[in-house]
N, C-alpha and C. Protein backbone atom coordinates (compact mmCIF):
# COMPACT_ATOMS: atom_id res chain seq x y z
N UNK A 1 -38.90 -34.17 16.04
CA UNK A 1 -37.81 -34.94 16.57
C UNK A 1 -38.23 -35.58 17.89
N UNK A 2 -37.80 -36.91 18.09
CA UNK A 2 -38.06 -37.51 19.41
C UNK A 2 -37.22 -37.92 20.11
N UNK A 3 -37.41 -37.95 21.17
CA UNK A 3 -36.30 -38.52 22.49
C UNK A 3 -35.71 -37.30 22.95
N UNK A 4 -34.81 -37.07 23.62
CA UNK A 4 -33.89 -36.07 24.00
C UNK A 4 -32.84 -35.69 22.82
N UNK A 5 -32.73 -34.12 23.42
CA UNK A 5 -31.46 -33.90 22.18
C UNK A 5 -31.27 -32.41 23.10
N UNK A 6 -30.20 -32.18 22.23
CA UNK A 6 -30.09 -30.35 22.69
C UNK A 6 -30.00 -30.00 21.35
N UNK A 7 -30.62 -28.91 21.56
CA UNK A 7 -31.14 -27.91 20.44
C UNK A 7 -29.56 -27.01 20.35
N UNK A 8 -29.32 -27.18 18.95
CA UNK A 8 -27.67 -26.42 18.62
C UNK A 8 -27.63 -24.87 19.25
N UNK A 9 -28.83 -23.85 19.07
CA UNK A 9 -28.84 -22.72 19.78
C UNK A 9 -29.00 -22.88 21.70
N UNK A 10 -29.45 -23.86 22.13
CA UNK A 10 -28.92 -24.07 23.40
C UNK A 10 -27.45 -23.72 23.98
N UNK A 11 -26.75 -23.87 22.47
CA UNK A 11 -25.46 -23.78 23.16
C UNK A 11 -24.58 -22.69 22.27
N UNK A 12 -24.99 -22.22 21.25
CA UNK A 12 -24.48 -20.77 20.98
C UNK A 12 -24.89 -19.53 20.76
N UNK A 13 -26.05 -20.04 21.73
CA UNK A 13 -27.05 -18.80 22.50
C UNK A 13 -26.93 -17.50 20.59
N UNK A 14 -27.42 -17.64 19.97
CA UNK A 14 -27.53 -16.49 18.32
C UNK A 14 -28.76 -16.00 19.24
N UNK A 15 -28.77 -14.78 18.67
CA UNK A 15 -29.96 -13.93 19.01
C UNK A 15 -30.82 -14.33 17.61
N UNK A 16 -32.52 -13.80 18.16
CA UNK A 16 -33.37 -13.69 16.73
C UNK A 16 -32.76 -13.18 15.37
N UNK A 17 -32.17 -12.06 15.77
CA UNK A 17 -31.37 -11.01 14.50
C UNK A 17 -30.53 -12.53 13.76
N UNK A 18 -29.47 -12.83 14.66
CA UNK A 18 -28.23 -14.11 13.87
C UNK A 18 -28.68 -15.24 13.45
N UNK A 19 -29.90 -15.73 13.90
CA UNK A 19 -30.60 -17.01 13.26
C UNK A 19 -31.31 -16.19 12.25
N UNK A 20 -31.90 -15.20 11.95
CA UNK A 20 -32.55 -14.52 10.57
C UNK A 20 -31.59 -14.28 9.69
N UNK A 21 -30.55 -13.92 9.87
CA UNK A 21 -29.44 -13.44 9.15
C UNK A 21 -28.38 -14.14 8.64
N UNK A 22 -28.11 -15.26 9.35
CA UNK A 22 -26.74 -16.09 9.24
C UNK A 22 -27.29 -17.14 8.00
N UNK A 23 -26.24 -17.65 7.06
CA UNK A 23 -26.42 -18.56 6.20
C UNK A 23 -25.27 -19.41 7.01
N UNK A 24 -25.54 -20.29 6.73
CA UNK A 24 -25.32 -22.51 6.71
C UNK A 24 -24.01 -22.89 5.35
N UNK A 25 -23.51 -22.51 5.47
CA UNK A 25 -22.78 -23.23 4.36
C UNK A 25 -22.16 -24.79 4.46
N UNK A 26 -22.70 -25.90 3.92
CA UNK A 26 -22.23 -27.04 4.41
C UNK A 26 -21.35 -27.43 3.04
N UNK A 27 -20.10 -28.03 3.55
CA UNK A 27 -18.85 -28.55 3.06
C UNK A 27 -18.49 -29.98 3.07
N UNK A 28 -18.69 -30.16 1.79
CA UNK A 28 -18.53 -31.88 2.05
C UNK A 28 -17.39 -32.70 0.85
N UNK A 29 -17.40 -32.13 -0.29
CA UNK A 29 -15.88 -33.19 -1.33
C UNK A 29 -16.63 -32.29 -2.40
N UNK A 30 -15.43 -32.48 -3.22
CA UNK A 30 -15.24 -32.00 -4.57
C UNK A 30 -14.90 -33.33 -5.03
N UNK A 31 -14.75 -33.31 -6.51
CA UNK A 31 -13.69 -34.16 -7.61
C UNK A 31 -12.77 -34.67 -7.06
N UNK A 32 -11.63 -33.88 -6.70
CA UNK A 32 -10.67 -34.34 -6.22
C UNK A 32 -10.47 -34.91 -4.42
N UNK A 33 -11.17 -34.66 -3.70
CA UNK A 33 -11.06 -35.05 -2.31
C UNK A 33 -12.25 -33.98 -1.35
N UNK A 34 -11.87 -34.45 -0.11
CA UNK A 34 -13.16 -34.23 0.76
C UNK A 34 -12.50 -33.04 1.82
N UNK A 35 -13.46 -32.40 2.26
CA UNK A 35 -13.56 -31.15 2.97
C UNK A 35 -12.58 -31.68 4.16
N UNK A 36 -12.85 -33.03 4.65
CA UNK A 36 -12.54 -33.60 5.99
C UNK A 36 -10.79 -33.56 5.90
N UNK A 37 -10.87 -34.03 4.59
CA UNK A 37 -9.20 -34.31 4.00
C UNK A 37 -8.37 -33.41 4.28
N UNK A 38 -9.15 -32.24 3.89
CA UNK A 38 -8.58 -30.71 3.58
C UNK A 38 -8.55 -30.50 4.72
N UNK A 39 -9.46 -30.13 6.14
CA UNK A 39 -9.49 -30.00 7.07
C UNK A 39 -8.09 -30.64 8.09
N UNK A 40 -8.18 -31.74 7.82
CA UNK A 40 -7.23 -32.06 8.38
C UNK A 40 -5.31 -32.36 8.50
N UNK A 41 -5.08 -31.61 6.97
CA UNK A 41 -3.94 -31.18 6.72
C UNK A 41 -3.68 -29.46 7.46
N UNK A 42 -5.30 -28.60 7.04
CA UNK A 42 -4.91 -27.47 7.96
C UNK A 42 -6.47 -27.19 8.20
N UNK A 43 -6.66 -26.76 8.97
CA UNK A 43 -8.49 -26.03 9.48
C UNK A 43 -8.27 -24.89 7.99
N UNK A 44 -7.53 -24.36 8.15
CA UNK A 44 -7.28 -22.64 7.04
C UNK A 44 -8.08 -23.42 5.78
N UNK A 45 -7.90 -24.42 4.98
CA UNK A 45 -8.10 -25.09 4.03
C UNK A 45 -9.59 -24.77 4.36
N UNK A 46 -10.00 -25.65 4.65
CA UNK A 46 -11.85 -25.33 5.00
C UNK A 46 -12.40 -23.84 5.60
N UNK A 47 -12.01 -23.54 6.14
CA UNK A 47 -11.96 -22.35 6.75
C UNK A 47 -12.27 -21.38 5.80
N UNK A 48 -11.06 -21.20 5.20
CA UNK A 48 -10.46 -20.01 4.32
C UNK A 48 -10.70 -20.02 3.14
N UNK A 49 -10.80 -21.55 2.63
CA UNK A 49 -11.06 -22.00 1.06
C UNK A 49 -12.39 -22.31 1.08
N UNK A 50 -12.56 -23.66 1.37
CA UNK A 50 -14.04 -24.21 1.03
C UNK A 50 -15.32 -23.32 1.31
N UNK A 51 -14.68 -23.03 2.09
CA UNK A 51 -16.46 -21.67 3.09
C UNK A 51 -16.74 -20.81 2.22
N UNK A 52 -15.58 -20.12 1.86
CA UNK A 52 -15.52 -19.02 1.45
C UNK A 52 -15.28 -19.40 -0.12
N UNK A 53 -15.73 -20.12 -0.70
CA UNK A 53 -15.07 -20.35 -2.23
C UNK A 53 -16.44 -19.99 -2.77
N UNK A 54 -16.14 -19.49 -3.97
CA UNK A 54 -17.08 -19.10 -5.27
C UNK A 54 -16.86 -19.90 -6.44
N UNK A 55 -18.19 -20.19 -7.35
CA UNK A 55 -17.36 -20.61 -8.33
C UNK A 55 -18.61 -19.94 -9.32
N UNK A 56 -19.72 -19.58 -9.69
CA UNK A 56 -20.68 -18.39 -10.35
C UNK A 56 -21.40 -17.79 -9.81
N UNK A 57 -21.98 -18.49 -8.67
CA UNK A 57 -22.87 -17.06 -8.19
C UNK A 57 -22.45 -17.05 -6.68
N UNK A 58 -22.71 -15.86 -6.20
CA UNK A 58 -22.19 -15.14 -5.01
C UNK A 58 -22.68 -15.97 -3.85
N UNK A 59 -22.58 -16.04 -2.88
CA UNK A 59 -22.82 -17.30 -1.63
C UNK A 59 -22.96 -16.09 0.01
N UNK A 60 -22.13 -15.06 -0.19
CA UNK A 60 -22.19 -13.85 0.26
C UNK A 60 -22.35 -12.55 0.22
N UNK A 61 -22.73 -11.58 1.18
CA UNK A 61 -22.51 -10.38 0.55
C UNK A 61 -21.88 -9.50 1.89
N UNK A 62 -21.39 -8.76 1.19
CA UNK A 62 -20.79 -8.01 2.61
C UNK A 62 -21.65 -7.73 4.11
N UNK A 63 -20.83 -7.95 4.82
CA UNK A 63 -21.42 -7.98 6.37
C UNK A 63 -22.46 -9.10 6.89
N UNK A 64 -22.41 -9.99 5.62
CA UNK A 64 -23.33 -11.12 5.95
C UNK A 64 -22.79 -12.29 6.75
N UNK A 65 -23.56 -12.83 8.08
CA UNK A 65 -22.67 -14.11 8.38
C UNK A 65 -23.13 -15.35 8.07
N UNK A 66 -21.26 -16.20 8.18
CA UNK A 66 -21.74 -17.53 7.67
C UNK A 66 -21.03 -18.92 8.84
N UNK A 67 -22.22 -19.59 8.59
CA UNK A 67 -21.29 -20.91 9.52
C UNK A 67 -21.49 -21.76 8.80
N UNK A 68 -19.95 -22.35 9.01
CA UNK A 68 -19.22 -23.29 8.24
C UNK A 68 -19.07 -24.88 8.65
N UNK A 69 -19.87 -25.76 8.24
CA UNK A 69 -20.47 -27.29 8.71
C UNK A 69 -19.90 -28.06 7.98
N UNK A 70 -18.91 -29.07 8.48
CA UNK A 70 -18.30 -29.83 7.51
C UNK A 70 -18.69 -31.35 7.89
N UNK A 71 -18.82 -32.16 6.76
CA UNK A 71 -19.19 -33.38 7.15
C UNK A 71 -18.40 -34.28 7.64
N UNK A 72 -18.54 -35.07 8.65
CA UNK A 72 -17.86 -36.43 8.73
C UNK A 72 -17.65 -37.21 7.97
N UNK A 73 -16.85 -38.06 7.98
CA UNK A 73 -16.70 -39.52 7.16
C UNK A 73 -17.35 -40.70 8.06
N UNK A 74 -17.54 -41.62 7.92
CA UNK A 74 -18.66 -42.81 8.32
C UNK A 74 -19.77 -42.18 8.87
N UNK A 75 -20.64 -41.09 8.66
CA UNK A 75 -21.90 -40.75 9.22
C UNK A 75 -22.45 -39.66 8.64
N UNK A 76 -23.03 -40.13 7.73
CA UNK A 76 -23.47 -38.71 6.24
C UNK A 76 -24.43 -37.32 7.29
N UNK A 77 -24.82 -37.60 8.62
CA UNK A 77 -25.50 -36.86 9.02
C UNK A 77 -24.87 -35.95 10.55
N UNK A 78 -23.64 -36.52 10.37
CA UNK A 78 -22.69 -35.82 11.48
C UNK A 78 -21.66 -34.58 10.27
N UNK A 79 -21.76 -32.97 11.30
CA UNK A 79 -21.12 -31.91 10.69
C UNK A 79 -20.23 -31.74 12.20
N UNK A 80 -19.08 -31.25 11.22
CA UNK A 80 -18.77 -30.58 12.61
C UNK A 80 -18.69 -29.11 12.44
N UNK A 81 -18.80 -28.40 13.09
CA UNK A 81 -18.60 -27.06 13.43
C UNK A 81 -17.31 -26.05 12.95
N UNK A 82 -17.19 -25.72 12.16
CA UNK A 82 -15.69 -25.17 11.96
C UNK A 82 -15.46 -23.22 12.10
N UNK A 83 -16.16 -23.01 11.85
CA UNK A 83 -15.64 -21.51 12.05
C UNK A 83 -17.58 -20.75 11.49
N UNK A 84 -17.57 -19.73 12.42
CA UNK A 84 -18.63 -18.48 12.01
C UNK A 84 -17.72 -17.23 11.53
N UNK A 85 -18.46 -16.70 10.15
CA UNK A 85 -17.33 -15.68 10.10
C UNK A 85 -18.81 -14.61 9.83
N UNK A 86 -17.91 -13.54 10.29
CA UNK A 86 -18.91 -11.85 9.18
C UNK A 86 -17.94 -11.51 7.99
N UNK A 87 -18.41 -11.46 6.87
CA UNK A 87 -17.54 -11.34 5.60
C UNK A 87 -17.29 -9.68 5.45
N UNK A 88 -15.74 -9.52 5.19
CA UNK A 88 -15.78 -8.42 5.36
C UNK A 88 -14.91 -7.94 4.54
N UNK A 89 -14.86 -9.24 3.70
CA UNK A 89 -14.04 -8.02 2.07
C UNK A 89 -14.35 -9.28 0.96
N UNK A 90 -14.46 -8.37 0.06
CA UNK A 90 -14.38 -9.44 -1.26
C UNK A 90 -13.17 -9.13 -1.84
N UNK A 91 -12.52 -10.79 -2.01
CA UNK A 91 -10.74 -10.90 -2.52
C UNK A 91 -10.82 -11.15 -4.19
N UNK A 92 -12.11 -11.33 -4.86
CA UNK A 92 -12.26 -11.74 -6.49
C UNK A 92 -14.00 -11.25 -6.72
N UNK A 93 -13.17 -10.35 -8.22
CA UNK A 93 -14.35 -9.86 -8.31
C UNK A 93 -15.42 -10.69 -9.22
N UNK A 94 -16.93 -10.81 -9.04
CA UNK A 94 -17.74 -11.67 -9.47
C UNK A 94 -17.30 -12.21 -11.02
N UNK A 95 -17.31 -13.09 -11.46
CA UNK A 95 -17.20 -13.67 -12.51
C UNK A 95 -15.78 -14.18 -13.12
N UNK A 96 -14.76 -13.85 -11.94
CA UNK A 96 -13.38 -14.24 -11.83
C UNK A 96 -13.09 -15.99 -11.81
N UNK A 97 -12.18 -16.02 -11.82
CA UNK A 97 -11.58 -17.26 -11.52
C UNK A 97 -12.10 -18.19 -10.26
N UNK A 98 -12.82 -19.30 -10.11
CA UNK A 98 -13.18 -19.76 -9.20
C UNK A 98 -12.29 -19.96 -8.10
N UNK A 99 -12.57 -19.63 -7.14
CA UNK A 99 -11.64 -19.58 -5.50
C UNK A 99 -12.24 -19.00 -4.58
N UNK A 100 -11.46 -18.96 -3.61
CA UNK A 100 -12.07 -18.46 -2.01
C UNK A 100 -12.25 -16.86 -2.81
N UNK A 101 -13.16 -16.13 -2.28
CA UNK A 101 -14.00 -14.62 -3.43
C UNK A 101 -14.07 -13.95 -1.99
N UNK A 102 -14.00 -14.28 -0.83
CA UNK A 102 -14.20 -13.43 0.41
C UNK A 102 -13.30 -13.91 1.72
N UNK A 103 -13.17 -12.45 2.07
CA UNK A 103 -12.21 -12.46 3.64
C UNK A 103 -13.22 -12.33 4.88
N UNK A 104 -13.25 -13.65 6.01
CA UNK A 104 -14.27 -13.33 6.62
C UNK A 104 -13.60 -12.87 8.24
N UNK A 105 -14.09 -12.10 9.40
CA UNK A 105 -13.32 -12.02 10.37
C UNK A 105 -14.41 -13.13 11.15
N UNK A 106 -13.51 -13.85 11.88
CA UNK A 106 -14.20 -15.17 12.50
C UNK A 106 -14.77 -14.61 14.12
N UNK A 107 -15.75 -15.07 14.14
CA UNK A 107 -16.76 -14.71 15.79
C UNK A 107 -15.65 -15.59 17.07
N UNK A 108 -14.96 -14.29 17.74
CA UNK A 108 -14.10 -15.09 18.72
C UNK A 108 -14.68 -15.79 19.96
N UNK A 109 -16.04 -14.89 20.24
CA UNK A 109 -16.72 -15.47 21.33
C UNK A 109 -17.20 -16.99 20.78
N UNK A 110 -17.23 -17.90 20.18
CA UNK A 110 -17.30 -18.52 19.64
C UNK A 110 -16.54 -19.67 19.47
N UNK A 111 -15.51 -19.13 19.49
CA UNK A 111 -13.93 -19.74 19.14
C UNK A 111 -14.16 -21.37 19.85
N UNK A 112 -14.33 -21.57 21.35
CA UNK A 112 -13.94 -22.57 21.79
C UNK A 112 -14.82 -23.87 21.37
N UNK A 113 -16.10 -23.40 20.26
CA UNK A 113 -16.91 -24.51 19.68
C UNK A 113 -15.98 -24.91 18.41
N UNK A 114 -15.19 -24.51 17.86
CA UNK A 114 -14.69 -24.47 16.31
C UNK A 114 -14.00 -25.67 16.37
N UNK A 115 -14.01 -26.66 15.38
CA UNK A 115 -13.33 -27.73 15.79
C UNK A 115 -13.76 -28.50 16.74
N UNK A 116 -14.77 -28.79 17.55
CA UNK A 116 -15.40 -29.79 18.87
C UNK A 116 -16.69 -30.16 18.54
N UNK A 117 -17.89 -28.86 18.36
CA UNK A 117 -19.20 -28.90 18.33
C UNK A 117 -19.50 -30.22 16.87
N UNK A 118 -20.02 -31.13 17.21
CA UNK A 118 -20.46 -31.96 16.21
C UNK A 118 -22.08 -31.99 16.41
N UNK A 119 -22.24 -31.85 15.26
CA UNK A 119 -23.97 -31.18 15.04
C UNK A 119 -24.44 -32.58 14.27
N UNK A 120 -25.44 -33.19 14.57
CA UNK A 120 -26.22 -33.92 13.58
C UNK A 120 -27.73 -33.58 13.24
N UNK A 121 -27.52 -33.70 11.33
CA UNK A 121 -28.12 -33.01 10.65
C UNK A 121 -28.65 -33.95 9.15
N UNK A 122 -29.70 -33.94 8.97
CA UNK A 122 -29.77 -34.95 7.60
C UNK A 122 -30.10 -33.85 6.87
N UNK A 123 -29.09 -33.94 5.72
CA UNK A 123 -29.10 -32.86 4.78
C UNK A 123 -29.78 -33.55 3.94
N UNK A 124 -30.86 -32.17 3.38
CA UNK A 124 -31.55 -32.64 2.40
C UNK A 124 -31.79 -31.55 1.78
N UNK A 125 -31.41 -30.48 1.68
CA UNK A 125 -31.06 -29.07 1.19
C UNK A 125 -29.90 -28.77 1.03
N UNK A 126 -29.44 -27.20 -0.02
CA UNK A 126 -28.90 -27.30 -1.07
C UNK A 126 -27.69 -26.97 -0.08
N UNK A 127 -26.47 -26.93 -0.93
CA UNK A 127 -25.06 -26.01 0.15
C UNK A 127 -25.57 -25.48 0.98
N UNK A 128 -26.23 -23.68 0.48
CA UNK A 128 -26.45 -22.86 1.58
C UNK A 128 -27.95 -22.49 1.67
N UNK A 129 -27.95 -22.28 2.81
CA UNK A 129 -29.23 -22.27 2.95
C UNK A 129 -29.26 -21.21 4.93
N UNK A 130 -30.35 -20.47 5.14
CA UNK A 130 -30.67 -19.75 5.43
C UNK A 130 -30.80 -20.21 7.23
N UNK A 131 -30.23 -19.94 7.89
CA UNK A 131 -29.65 -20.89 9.44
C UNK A 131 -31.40 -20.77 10.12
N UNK A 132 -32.48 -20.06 10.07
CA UNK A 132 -33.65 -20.17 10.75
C UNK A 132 -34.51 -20.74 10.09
N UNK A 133 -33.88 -21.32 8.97
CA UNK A 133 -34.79 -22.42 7.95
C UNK A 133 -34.67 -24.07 8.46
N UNK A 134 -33.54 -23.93 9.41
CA UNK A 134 -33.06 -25.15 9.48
C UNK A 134 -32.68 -25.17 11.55
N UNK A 135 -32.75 -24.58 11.31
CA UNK A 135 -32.35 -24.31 13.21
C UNK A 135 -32.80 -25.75 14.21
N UNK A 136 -33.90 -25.70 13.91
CA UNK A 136 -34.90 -26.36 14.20
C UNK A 136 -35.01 -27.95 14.73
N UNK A 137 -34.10 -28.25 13.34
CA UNK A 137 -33.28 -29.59 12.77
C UNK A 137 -31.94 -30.03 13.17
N UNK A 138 -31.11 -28.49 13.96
CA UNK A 138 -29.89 -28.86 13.90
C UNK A 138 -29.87 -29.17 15.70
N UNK A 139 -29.36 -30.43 15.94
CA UNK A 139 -28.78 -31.02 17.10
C UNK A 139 -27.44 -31.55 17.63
N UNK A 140 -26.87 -31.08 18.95
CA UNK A 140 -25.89 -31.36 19.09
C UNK A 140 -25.82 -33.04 19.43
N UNK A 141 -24.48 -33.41 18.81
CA UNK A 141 -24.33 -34.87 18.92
C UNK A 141 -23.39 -34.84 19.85
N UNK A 142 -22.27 -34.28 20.09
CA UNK A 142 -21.55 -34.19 20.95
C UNK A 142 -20.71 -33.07 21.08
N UNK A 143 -19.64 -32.43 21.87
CA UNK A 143 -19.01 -31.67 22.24
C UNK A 143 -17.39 -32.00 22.91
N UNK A 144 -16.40 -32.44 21.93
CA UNK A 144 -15.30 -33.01 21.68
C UNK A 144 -14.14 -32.00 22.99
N UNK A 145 -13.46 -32.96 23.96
CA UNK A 145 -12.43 -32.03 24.87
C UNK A 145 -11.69 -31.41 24.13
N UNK A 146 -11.75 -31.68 23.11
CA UNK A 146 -10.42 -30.67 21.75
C UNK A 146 -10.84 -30.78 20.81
N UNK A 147 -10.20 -29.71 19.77
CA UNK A 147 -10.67 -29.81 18.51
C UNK A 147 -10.18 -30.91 18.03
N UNK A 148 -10.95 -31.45 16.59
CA UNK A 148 -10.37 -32.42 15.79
C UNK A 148 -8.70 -32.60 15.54
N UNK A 149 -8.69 -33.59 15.47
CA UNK A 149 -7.12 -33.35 15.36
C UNK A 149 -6.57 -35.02 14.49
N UNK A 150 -7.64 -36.04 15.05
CA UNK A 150 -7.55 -37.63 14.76
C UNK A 150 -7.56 -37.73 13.54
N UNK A 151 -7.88 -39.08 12.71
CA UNK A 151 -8.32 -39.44 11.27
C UNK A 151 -9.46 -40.35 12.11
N UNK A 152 -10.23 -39.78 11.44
CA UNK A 152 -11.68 -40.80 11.60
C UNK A 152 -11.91 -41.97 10.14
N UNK A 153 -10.87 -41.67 9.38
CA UNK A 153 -11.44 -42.82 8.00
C UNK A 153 -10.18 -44.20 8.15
């Protein structure tokens, strides 16, 4: 990478252990509408649903953490930041009905990035993927006085 940037762990200081450990889950549209859409009727929607949704194979496992990157609209390489959780129950058991499959408790020290931190990132890897695979790559674009709240489309 060239020019200036800040490096995304600049600013939520993860120890070695949480960049080895944490998975990336990035959220971007289904069939019917887009993560952003959902997001912005309620955060819980992305949050609670999209992050945490299953639909055949498992994405978590207990005590594992995950951060939750949702894309912008006009800029395929802007995420914003929405919630880190540690998963700490499974709500559907494997091979159930596709839906949110886990309850995660969200990292409060954390809290005041959720909704602001906009990360730019050119995805070129799959949903999830492994946060010290990609660390590297991820840069802050900006840091919003409030959470989302506008329509950007």
């Amino acid at each position: 990478m060239s020019g200036s940037f800040i490096a995304l762990n600049s600013v939520l200081h993860l120890s070695k252990h949480e960049l080895d450990t944490m998975k990336v889950r990035f959220v971007d549209r289904n069939e019917e509408t887009t993560a952003y859409k959902e997001y912005m009727k309620s955060p819980s929607n992305v949050n609670d649903g999209w992050f945490l949704w299953r639909t055949k194979i498992d994405r978590f496992r207990m005590g594992e953490s995950g951060m939750c990157l949702m894309r912008l609209p006009k800029n395929s390489d802007l995420w914003l930041l929405t919630t880190i959780k540690t998963i700490v129950r499974e709500l559907a058991p494997k091979g159930s009905v596709p839906g949110p499959a886990y309850m995660g408790e969200e990292w409060s020290s954390l809290r005041p990035f959720y909704g602001r931190l906009i990360i730019r990132y050119h995805k070129s890897r799959p949903v999830l993927v492994r946060l010290n695979t990609i660390i590297d790559d991820l840069t802050v674009d900006s840091i919003l006085s409030s959470a989302v709240t506008w329509n950007m489309e």
